[in-house]
C-alpha atoms as a PDB file:
ATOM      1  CA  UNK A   1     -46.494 -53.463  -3.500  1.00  0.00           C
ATOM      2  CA  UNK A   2     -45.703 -49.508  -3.709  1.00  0.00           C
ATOM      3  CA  UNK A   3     -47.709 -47.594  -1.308  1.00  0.00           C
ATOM      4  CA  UNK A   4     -49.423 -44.764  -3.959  1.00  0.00           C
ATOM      5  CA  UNK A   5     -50.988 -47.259  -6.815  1.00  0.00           C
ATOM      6  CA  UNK A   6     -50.117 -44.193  -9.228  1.00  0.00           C
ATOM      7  CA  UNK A   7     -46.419 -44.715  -8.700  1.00  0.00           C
ATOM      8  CA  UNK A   8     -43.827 -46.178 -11.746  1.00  0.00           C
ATOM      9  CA  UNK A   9     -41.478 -47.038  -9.416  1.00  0.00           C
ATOM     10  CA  UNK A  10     -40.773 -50.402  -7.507  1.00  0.00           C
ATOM     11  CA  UNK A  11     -38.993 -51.592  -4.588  1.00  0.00           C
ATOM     12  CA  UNK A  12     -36.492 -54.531  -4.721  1.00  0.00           C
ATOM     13  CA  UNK A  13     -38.867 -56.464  -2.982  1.00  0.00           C
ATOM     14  CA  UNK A  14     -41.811 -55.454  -5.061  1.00  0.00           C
ATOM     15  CA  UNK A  15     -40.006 -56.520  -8.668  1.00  0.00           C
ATOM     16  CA  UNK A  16     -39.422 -59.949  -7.429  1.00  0.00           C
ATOM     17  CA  UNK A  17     -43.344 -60.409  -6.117  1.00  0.00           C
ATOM     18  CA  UNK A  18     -44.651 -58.878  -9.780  1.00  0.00           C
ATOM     19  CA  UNK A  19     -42.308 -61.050 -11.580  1.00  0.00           C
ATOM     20  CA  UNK A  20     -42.143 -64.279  -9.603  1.00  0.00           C
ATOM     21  CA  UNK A  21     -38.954 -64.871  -8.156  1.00  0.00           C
ATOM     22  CA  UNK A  22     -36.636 -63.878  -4.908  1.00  0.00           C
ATOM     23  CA  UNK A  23     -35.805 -60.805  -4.457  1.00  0.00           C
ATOM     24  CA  UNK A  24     -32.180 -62.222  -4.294  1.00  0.00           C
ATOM     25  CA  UNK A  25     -32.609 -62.705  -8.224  1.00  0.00           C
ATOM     26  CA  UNK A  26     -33.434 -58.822  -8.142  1.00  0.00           C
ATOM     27  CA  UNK A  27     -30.623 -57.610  -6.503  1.00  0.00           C
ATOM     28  CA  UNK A  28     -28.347 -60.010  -8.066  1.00  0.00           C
ATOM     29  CA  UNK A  29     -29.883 -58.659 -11.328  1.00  0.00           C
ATOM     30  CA  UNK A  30     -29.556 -54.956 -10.575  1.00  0.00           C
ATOM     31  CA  UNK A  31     -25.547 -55.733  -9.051  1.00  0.00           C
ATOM     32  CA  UNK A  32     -24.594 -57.450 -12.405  1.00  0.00           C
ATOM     33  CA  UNK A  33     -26.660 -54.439 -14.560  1.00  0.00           C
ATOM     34  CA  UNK A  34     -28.775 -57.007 -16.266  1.00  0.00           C
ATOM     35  CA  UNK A  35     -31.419 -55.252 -14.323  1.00  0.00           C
ATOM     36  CA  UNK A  36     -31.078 -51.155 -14.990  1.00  0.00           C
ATOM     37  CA  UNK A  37     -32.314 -48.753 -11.975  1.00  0.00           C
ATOM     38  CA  UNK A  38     -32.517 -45.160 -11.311  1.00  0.00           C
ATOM     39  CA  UNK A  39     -31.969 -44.011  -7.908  1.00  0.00           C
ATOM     40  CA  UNK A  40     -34.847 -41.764  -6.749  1.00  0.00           C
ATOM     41  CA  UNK A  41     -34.538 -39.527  -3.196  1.00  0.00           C
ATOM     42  CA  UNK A  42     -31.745 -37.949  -1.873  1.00  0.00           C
ATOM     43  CA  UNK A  43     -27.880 -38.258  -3.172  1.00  0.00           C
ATOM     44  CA  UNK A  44     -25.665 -40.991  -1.554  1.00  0.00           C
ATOM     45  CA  UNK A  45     -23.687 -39.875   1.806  1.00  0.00           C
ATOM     46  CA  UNK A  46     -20.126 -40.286   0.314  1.00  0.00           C
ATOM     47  CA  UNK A  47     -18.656 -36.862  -0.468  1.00  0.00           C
ATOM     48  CA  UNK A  48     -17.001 -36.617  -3.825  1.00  0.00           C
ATOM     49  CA  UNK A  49     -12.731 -37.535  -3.786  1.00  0.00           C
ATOM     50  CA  UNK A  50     -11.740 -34.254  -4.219  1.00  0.00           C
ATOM     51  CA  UNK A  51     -13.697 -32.919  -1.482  1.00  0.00           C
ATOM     52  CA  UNK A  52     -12.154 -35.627   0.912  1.00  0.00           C
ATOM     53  CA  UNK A  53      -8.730 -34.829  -0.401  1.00  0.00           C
ATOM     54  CA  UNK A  54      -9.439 -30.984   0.816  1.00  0.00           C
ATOM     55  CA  UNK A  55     -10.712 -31.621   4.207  1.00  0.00           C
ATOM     56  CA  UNK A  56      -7.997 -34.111   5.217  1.00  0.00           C
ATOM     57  CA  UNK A  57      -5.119 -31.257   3.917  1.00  0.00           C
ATOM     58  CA  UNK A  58      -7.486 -28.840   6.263  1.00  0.00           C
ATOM     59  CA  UNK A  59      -7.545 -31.404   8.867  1.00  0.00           C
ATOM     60  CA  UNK A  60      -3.512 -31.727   8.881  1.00  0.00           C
ATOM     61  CA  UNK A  61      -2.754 -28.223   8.315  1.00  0.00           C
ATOM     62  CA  UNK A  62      -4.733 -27.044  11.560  1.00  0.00           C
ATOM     63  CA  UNK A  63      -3.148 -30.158  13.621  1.00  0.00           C
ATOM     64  CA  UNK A  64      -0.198 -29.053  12.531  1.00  0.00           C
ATOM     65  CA  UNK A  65      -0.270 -25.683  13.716  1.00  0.00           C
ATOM     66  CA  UNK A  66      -2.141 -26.418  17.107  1.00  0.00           C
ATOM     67  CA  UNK A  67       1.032 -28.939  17.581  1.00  0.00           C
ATOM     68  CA  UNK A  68       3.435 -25.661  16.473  1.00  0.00           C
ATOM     69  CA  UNK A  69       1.817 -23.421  19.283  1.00  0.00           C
ATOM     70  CA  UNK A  70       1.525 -25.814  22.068  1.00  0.00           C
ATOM     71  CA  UNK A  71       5.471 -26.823  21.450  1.00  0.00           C
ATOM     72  CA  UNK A  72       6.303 -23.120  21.157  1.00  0.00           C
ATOM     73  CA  UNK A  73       3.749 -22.018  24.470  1.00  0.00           C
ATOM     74  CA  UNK A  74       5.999 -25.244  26.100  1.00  0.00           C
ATOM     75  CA  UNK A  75       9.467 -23.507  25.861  1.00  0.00           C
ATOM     76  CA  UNK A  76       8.381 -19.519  26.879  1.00  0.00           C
END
């Protein structure tokens, strides 16, 4: 079980052992919402869209003008 005795919340693996089953059952539960969690800790790594939209149009913009300058630094 949980670590701190005190604490509401429960691991995957620590549902399954309270209420009997596999923790297969658990997941499967919580994948299909049957099963409703709340994600404690810090916030997923995956930026929002619109953030990833505006570094990839950074991205190209500055490869874009380091390609200008090295074709223009070519010719002079």
């Amino acid at each position: 079980m949980s670590t701190s005795s005190a604490s509401l919340a429960l691991t995957m693996k620590d549902a399954a052992e309270l209420v009997g089953v596999d923790y297969r059952t658990i997941k499967l539960g919580i994948e299909n919402g049957t099963i409703p969690t709340v994600q404690l800790g810090p916030a997923p790594d995956d930026p929002p869209r619109p953030a990833i939209a505006c570094i990839r149009r950074r991205r190209l913009t500055s490869l874009r003008r380091a390609r200008r300058g090295r074709d223009r630094r070519a010719f002079t």
